[in-house]
C-alpha atoms as a PDB file:
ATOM      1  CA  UNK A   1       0.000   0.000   0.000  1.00  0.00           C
ATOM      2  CA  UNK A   2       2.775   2.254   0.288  1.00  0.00           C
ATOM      3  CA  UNK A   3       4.102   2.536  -2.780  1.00  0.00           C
ATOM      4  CA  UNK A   4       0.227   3.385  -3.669  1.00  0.00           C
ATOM      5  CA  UNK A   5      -0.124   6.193  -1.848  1.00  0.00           C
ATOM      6  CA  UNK A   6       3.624   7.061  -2.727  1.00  0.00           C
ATOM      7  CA  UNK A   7       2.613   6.900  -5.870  1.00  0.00           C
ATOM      8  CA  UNK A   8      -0.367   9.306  -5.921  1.00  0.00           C
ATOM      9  CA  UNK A   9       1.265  12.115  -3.784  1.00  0.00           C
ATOM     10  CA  UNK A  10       3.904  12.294  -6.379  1.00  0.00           C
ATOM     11  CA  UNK A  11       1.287  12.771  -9.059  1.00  0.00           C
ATOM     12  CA  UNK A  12      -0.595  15.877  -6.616  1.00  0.00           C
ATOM     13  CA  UNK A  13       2.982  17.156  -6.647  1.00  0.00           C
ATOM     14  CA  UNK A  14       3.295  17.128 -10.536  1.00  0.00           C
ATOM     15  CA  UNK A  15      -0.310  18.891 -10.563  1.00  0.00           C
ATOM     16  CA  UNK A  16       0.791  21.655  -8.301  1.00  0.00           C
ATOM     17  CA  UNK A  17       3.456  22.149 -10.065  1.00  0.00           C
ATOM     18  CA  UNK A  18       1.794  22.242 -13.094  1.00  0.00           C
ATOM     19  CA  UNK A  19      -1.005  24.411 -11.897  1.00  0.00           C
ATOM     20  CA  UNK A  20       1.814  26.791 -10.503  1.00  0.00           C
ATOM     21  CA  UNK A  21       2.956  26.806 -13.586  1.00  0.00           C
ATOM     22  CA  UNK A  22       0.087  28.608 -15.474  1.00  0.00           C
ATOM     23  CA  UNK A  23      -0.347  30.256 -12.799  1.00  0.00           C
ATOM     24  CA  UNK A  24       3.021  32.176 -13.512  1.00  0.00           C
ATOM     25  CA  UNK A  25       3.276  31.234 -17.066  1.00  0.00           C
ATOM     26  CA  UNK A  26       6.712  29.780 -16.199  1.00  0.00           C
ATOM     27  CA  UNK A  27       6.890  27.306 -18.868  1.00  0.00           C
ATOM     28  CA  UNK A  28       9.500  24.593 -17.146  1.00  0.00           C
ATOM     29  CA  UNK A  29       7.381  24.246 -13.796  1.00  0.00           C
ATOM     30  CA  UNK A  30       4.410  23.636 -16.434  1.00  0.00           C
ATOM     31  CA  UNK A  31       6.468  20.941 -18.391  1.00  0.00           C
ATOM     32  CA  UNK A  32       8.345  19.528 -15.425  1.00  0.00           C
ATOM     33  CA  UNK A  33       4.344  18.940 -13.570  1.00  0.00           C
ATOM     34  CA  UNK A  34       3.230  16.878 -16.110  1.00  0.00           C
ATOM     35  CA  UNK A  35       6.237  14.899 -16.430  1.00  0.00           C
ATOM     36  CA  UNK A  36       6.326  14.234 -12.750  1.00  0.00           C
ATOM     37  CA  UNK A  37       2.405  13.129 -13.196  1.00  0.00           C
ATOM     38  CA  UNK A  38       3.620  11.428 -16.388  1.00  0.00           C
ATOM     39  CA  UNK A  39       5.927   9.256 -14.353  1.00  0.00           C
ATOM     40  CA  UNK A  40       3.379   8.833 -11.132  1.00  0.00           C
ATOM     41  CA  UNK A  41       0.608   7.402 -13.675  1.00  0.00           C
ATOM     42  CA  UNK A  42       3.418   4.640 -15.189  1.00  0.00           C
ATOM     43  CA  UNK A  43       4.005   3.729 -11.571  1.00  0.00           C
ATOM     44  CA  UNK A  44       0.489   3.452 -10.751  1.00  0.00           C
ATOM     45  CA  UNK A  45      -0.253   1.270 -13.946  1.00  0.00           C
ATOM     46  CA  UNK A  46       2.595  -0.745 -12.572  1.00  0.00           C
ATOM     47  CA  UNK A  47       1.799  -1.651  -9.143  1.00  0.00           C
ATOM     48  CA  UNK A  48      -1.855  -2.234 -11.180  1.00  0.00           C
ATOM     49  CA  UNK A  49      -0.721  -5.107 -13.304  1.00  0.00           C
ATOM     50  CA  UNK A  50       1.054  -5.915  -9.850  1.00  0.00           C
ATOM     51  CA  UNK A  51      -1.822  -6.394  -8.079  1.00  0.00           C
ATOM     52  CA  UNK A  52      -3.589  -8.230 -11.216  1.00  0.00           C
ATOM     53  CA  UNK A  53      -0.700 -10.967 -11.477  1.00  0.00           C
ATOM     54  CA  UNK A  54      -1.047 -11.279  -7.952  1.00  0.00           C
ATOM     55  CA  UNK A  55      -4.770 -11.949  -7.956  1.00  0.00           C
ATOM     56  CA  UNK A  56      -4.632 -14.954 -10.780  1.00  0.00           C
ATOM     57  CA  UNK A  57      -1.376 -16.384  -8.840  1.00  0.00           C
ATOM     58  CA  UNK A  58      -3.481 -16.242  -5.669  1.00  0.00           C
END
C-alpha cells in the first residue's frame, strides 16, 4: 500500500506544479508537472498489473 499512496502524492505534486505553472506562465514548472504526473501514472499502472498478477497467482 505504500508505494500506492507514494505513488499518488507524487502525481498531486506534478499537478501543483503544473497548476503553478500557469499560474506564472513559467513554462518549465508547467512541463516539469506533467512529467512528474507522467511518471506517477506509469508507476500506478505498474503496481496495477502488480496487483492483477497477484490476484490470478493467488
Amino acid at each position: 500500500m505504500n508505494d500506492k499512496a507514494e505513488n499518488k502524492i507524487d502525481e498531486l505534486k506534478g499537478k501543483a506544479k503544473e497548476a503553478a505553472g500557469n499560474a506564472t506562465d513559467n513554462e518549465q514548472w508547467q512541463a516539469e508537472g506533467k512529467a512528474e504526473q507522467g511518471k506517477a501514472n506509469v508507476k500506478q499502472a505498474g503496481e496495477k498489473i502488480k496487483d492483477a498478477v497477484k490476484g490470478v497467482r493467488d
